[in-house]
PDB file of N, CA and C in Angstrom:
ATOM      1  N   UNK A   1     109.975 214.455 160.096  1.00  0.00           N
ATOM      2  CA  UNK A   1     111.277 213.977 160.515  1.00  0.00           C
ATOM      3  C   UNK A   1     112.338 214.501 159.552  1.00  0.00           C
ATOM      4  N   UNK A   2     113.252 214.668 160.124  1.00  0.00           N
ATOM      5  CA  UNK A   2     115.194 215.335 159.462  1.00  0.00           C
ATOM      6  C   UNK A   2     116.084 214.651 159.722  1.00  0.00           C
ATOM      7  N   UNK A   3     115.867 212.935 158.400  1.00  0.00           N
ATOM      8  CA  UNK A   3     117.018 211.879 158.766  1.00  0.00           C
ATOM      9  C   UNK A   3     118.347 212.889 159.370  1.00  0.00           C
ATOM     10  N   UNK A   4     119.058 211.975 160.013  1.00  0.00           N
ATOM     11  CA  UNK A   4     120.120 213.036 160.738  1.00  0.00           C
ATOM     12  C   UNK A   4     120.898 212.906 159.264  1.00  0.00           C
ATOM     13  N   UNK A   5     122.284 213.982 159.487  1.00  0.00           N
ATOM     14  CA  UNK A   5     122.681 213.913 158.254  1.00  0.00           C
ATOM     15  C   UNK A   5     123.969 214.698 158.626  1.00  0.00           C
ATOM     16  N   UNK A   6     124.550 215.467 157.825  1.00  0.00           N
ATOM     17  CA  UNK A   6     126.141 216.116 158.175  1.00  0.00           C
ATOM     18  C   UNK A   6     126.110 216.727 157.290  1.00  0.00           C
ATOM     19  N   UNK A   7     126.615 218.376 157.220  1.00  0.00           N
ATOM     20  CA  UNK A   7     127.605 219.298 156.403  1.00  0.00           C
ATOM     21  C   UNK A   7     128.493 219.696 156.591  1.00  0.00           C
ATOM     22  N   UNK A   8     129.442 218.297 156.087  1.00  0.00           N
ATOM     23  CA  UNK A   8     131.049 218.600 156.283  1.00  0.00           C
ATOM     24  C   UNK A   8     131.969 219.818 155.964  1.00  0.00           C
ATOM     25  N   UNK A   9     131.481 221.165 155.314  1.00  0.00           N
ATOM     26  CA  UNK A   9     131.806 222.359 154.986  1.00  0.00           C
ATOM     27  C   UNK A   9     131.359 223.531 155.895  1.00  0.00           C
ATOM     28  N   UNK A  10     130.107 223.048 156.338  1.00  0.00           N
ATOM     29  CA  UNK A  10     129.564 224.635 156.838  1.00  0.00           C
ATOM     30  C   UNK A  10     128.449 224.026 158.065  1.00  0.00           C
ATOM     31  N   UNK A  11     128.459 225.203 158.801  1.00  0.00           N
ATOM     32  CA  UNK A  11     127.402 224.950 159.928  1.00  0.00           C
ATOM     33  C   UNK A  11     126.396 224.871 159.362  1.00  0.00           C
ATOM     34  N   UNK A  12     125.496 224.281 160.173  1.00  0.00           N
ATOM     35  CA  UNK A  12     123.807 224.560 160.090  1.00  0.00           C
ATOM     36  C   UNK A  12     123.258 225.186 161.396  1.00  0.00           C
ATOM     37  N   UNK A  13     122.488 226.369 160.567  1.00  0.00           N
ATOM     38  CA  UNK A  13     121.641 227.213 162.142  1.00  0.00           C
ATOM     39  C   UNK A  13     120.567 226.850 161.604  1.00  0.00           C
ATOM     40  N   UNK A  14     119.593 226.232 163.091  1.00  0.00           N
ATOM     41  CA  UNK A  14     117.951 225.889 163.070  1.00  0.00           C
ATOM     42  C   UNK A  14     117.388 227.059 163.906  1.00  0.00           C
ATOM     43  N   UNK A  15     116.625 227.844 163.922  1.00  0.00           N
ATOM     44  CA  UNK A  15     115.908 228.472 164.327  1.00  0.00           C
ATOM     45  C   UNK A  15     113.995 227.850 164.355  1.00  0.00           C
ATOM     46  N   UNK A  16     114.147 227.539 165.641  1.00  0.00           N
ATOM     47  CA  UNK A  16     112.463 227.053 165.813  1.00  0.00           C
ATOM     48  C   UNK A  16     111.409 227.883 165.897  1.00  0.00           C
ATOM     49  N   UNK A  17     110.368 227.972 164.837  1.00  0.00           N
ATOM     50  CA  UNK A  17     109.810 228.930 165.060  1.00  0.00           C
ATOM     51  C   UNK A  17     108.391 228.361 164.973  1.00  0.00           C
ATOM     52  N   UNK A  18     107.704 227.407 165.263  1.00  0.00           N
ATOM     53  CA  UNK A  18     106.965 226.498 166.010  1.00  0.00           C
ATOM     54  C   UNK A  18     106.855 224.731 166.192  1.00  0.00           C
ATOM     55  N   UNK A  19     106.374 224.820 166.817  1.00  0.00           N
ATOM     56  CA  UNK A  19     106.630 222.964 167.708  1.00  0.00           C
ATOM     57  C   UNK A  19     107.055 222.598 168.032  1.00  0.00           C
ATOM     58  N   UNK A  20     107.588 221.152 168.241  1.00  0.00           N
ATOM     59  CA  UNK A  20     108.679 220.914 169.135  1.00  0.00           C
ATOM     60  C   UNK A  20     109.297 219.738 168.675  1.00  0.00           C
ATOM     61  N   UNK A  21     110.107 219.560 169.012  1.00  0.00           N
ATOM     62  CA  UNK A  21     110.786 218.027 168.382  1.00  0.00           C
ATOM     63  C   UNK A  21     112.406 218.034 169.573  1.00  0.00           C
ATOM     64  N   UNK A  22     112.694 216.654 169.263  1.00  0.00           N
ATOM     65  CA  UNK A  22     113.919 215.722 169.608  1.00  0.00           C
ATOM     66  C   UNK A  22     114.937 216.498 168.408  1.00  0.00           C
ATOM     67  N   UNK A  23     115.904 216.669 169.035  1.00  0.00           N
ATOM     68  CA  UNK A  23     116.917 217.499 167.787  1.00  0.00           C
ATOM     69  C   UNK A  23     118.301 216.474 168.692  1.00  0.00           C
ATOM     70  N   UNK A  24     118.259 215.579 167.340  1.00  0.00           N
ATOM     71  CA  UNK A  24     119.711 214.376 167.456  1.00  0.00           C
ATOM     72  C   UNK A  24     120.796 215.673 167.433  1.00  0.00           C
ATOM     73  N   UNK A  25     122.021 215.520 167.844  1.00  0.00           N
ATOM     74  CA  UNK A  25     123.283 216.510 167.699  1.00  0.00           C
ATOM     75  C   UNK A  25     124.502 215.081 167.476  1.00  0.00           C
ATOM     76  N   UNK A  26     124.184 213.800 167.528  1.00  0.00           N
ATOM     77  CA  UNK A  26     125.155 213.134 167.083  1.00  0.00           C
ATOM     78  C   UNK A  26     125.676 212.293 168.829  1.00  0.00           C
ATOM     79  N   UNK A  27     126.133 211.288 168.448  1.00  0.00           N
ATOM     80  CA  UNK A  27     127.317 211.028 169.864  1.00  0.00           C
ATOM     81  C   UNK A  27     126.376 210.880 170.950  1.00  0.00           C
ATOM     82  N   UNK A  28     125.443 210.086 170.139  1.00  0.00           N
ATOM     83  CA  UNK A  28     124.328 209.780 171.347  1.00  0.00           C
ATOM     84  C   UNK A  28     123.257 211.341 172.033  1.00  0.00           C
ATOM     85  N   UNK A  29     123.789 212.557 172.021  1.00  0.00           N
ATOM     86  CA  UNK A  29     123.350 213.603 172.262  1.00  0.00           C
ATOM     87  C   UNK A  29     121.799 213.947 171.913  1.00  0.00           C
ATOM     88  N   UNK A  30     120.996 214.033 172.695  1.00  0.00           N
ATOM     89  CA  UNK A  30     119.319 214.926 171.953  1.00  0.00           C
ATOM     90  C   UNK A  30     119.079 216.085 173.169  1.00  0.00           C
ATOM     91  N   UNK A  31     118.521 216.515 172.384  1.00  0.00           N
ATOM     92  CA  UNK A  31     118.019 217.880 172.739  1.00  0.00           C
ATOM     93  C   UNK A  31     116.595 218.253 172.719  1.00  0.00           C
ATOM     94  N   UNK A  32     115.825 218.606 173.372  1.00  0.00           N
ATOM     95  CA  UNK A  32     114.396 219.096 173.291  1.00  0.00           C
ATOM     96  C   UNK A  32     114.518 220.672 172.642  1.00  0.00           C
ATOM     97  N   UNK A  33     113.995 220.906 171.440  1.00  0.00           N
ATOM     98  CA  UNK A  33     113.512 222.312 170.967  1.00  0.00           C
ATOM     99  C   UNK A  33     111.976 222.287 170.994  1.00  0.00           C
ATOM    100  N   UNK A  34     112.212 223.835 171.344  1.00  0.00           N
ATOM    101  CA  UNK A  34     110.804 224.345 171.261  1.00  0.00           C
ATOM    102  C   UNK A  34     110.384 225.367 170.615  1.00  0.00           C
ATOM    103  N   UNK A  35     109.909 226.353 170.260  1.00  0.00           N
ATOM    104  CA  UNK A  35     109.680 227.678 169.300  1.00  0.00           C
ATOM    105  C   UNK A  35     110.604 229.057 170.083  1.00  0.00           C
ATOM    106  N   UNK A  36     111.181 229.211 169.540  1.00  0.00           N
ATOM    107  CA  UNK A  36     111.746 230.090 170.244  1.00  0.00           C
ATOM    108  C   UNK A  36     113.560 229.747 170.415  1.00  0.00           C
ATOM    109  N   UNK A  37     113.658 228.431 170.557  1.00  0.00           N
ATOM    110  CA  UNK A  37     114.837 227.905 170.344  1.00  0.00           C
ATOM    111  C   UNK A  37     115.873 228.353 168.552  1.00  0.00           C
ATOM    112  N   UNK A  38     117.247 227.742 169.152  1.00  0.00           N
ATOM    113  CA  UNK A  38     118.057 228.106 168.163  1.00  0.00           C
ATOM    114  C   UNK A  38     119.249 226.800 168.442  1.00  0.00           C
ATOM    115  N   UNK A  39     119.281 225.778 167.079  1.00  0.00           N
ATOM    116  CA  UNK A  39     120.231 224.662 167.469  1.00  0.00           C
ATOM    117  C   UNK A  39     121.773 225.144 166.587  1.00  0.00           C
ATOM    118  N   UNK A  40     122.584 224.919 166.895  1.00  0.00           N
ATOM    119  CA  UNK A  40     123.445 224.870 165.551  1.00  0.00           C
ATOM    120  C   UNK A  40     124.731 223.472 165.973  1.00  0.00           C
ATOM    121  N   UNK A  41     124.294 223.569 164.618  1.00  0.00           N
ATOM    122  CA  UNK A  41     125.150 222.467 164.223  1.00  0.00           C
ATOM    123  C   UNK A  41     126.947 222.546 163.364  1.00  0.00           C
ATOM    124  N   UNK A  42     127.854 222.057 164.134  1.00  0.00           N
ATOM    125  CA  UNK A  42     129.099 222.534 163.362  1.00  0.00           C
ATOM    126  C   UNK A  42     129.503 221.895 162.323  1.00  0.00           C
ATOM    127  N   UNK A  43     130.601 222.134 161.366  1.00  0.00           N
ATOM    128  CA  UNK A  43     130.428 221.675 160.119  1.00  0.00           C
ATOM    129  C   UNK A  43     131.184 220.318 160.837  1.00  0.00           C
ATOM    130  N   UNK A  44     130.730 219.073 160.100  1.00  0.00           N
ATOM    131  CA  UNK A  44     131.008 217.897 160.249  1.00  0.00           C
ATOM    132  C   UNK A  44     130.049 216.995 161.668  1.00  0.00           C
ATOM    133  N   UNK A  45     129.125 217.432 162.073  1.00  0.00           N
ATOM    134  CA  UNK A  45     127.892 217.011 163.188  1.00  0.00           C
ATOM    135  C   UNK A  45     127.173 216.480 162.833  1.00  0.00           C
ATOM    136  N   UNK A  46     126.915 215.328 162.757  1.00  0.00           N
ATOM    137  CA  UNK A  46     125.562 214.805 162.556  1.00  0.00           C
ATOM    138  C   UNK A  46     124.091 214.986 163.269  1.00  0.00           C
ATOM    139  N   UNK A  47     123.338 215.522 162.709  1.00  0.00           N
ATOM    140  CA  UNK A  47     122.149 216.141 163.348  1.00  0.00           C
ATOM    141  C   UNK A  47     120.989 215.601 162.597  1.00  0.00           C
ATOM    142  N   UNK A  48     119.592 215.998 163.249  1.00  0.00           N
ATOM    143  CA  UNK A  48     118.639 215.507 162.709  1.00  0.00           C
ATOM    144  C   UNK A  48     117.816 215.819 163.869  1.00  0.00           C
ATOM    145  N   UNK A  49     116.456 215.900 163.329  1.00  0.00           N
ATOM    146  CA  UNK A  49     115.114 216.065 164.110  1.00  0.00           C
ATOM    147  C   UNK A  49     114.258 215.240 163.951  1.00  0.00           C
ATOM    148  N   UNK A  50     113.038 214.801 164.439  1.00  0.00           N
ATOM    149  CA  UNK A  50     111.903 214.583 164.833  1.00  0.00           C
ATOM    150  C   UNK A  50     110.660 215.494 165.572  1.00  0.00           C
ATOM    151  N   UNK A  51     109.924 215.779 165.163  1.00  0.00           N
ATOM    152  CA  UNK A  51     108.763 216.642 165.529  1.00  0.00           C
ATOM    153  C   UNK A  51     107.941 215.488 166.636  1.00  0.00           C
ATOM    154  N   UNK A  52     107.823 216.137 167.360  1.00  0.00           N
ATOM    155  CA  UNK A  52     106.934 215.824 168.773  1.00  0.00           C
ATOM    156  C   UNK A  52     105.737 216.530 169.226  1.00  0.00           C
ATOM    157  N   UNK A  53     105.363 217.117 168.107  1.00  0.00           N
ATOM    158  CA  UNK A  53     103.898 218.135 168.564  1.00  0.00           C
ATOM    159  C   UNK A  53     103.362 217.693 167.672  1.00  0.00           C
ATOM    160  N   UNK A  54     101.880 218.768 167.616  1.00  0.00           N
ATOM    161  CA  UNK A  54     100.863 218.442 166.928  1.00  0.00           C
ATOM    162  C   UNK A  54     100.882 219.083 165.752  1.00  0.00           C
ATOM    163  N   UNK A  55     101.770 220.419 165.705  1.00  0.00           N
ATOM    164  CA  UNK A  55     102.172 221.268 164.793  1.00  0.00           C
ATOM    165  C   UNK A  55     103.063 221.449 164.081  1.00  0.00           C
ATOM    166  N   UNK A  56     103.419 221.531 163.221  1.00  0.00           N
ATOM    167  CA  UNK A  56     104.744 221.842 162.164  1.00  0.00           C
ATOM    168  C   UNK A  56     105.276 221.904 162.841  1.00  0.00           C
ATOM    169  N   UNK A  57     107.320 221.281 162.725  1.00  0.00           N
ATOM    170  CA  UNK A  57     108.264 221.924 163.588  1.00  0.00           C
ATOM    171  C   UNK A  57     109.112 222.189 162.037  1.00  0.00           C
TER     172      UNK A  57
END
């Protein structure tokens, strides 16, 4: 898990490059990633994950 959290200066780019998880974006918002996916987050977003597979996300 990736308590949700915020970087009030700068984006965050997630690039999934295996498993899967719930990706919070804030404002009630989730998202399903999977490997292959790409989330970004703008500066000041609260975001956060949870892994939902069996494998590393």
């Amino acid at each position: 898990e990736i308590t949700a959290h915020v970087h009030p200066d700068g984006q965050d780019t997630w690039t999934v490059i295996s498993g899967e998880a719930e990706y919070y974006q804030g404002g009630g918002k989730v998202a399903h990633l999977k490997a292959g996916d790409i989330a970004i987050a703008k500066p000041g977003q609260v975001h956060g994950a949870l892994n939902t597979s069996p494998v590393p996300f």
